[in-house]
Protein backbone atom coordinates (compact mmCIF):
# COMPACT_ATOMS: atom_id res chain seq x y z
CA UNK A 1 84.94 124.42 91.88
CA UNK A 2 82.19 122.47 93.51
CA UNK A 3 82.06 118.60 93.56
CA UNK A 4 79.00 116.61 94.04
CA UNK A 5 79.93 113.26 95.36
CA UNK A 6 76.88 110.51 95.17
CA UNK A 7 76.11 106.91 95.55
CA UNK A 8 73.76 104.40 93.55
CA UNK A 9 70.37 104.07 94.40
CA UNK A 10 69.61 100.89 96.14
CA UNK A 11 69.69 97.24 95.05
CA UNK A 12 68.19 93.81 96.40
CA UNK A 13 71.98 93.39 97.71
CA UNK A 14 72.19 96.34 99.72
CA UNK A 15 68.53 95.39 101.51
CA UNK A 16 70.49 91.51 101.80
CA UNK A 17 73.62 93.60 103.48
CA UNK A 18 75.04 91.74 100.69
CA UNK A 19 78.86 92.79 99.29
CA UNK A 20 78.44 93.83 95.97
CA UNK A 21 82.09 94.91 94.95
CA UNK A 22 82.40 94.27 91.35
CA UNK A 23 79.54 91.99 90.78
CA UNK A 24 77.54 93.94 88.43
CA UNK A 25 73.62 94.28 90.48
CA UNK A 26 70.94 96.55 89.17
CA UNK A 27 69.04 98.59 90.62
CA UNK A 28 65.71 97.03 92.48
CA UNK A 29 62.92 98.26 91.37
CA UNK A 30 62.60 99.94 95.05
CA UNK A 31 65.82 101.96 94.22
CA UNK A 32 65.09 103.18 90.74
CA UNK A 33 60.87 104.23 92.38
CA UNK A 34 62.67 106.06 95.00
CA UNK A 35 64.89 108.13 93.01
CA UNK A 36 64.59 111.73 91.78
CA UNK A 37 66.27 114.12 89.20
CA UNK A 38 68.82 116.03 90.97
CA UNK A 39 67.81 119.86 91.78
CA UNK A 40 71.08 120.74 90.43
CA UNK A 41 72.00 119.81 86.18
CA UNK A 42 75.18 118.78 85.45
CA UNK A 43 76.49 118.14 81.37
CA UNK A 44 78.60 115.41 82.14
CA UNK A 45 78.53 112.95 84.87
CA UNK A 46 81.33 110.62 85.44
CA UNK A 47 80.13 107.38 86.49
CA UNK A 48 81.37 103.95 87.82
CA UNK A 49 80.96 101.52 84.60
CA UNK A 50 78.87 99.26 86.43
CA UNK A 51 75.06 99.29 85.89
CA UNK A 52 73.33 100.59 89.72
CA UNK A 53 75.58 103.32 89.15
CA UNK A 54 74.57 104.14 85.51
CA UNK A 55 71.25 103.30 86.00
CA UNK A 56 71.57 105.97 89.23
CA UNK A 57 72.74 108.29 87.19
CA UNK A 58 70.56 108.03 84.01
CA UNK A 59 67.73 109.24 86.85
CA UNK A 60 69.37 111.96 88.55
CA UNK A 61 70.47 113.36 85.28
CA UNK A 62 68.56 112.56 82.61
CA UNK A 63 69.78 115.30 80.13
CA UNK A 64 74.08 114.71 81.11
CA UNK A 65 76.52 112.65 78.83
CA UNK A 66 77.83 110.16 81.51
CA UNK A 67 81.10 109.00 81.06
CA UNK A 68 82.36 105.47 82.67
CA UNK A 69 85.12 105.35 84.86
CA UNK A 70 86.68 101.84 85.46
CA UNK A 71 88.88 103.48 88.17
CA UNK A 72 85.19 104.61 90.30
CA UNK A 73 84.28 100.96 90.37
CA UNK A 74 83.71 99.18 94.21
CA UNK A 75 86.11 97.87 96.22
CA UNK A 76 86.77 94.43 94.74
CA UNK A 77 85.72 91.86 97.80
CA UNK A 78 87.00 88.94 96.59
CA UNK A 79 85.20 85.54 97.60
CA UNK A 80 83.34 87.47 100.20
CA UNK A 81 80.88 88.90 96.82
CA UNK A 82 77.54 88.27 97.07
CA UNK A 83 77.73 86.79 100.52
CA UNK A 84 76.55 88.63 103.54
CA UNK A 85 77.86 88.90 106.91
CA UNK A 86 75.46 86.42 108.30
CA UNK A 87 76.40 83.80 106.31
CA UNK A 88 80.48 84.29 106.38
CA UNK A 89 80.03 84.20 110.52
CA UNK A 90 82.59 80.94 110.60
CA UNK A 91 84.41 81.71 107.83
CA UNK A 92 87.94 82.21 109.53
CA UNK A 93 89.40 84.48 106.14
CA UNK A 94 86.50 86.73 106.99
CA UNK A 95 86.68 86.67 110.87
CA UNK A 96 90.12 87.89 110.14
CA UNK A 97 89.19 89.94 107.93
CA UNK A 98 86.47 91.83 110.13
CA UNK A 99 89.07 91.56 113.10
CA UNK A 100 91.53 93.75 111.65
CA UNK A 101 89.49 96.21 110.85
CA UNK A 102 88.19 95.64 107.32
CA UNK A 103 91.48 97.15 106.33
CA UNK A 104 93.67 94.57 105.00
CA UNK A 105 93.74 92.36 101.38
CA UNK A 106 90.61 90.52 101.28
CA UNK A 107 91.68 86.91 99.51
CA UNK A 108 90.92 87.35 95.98
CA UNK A 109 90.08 91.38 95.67
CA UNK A 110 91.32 94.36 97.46
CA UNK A 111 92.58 95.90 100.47
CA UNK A 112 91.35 99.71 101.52
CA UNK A 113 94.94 101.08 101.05
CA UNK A 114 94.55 99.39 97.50
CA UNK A 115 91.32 100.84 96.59
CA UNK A 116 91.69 103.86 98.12
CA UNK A 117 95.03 104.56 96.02
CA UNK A 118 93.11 103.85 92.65
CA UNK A 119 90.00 105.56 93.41
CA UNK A 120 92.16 108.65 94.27
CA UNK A 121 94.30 108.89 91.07
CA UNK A 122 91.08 108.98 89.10
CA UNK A 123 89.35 111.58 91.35
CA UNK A 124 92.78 113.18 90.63
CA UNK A 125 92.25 113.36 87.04
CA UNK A 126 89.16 114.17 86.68
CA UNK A 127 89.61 117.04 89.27
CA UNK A 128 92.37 118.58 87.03
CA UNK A 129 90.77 117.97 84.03
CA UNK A 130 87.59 119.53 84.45
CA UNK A 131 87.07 123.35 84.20
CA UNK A 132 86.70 125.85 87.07
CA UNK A 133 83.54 126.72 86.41
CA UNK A 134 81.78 123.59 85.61
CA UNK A 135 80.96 121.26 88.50
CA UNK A 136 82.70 117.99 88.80
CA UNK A 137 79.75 115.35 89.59
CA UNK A 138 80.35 111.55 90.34
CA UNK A 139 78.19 108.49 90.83
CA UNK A 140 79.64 106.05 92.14
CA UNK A 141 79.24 103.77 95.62
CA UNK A 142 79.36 103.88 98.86
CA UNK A 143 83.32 102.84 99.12
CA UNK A 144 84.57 104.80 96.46
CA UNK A 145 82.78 108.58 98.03
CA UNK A 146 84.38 106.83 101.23
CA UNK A 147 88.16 106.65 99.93
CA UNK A 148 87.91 110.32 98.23
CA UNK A 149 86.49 111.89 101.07
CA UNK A 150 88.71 109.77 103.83
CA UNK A 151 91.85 111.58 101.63
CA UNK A 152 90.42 114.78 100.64
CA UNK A 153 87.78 116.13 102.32
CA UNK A 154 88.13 118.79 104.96
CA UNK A 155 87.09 118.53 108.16
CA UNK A 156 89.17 114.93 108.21
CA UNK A 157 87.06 112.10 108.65
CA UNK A 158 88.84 108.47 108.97
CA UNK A 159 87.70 105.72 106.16
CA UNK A 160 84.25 104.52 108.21
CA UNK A 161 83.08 107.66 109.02
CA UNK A 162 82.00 108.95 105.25
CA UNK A 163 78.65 106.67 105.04
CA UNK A 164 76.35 107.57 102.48
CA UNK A 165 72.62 106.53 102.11
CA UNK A 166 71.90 105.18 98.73
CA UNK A 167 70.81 108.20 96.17
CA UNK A 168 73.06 110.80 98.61
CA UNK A 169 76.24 112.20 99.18
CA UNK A 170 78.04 114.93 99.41
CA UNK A 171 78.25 118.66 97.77
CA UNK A 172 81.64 120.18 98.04
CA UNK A 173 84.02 122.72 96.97
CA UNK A 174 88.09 122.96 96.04
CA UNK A 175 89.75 125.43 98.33
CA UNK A 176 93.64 125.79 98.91
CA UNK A 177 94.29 122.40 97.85
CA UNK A 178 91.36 120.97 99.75
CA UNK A 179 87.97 119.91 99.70
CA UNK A 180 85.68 121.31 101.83
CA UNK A 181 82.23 119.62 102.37
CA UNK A 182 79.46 122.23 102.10
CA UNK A 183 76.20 119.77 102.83
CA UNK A 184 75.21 116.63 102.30
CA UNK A 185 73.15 116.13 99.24
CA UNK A 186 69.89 113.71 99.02
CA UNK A 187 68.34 112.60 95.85
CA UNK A 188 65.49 110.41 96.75
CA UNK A 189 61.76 111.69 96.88
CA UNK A 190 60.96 111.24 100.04
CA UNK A 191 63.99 112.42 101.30
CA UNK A 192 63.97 110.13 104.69
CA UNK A 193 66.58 107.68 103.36
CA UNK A 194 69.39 110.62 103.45
């Protein structure tokens, strides 16, 4: 089965370097201009319920039914939302944060391990529930392709390493209980952002 793995299109947080986690941001009007319909069709989409990723996925497949999935939502940041590095520089919960790796419980929200775990029993479901010959296609964000792929994908990749651009990703495909990543998978029109 092949899985197509993307993220939202961008929004005035992600030019801020803002943390958007739950806090429900639209998509700028730079995001939605630089998006494209996918060259591949898809009749459903599962999306994260929040609106950058509907909106994303409205664009890239105009004719699919998307279906929300609370479970694809962000990592919940806690009281770092809506603040950006810059400004958290002397905040001692977020040095601490930051010094252990961006790993552990941030006050208020979620820690990877956390995320990671509920992202990955809803992949999980909708892996087994969709049928072998129809793709399984997600929009999402950035952290939730990160924890699938991080526990998934094949060749291993830690956390970190499984960046996406906004409007890209990744197409792959289920084999022996894995998933292997094929290529990565740009849906912007200029193409230089993936």
């Amino acid at each position: 089965m092949k899985v197509y793995l993307l993220r939202h299109g961008k929004t005035s947080w992600n030019n801020e370097g803002r943390y958007q986690g739950l806090s429900d941001i639209p998509l700028s009007q730079e995001g939605m201009s630089a998006l494209r319909p996918a060259d591949f069709s898809a009749k459903t989409v599962y999306v994260s319920p929040l609106l950058r990723a509907r909106q994303t996925a409205a664009i890239l497949f105009p004719d699919a039914v998307l279906k929300a999935e609370p479970g694809l939502q962000e990592m919940d940041f806690g009281v770092f939302e809506g603040r950006n590095a810059q400004e958290m520089e002397k905040d001692s919960a977020y040095r601490a944060w930051v010094d252990g790796g961006c790993m552990g419980k941030v006050p208020g929200g979620e820690s990877v391990e956390e995320f990671t775990e509920r992202v990955c029993r809803t992949f999980t479901r909708l892996l087994e529930n969709t049928r072998e010959e129809d793709p399984l296609v997600i929009v999402a964000h950035g952290g939730t392709l990160m924890g699938i792929l991080s526990r998934y994908a094949e060749p291993h990749h830690d956390f970190f390493a499984w960046q996406a651009p906004n409007g890209g990703g990744w197409l792959l495909e289920t084999a022996d209980g894995s998933l292997r990543v094929l290529q990565p998978v740009c849906c912007t029109k200029d193409g230089a952002s993936c």
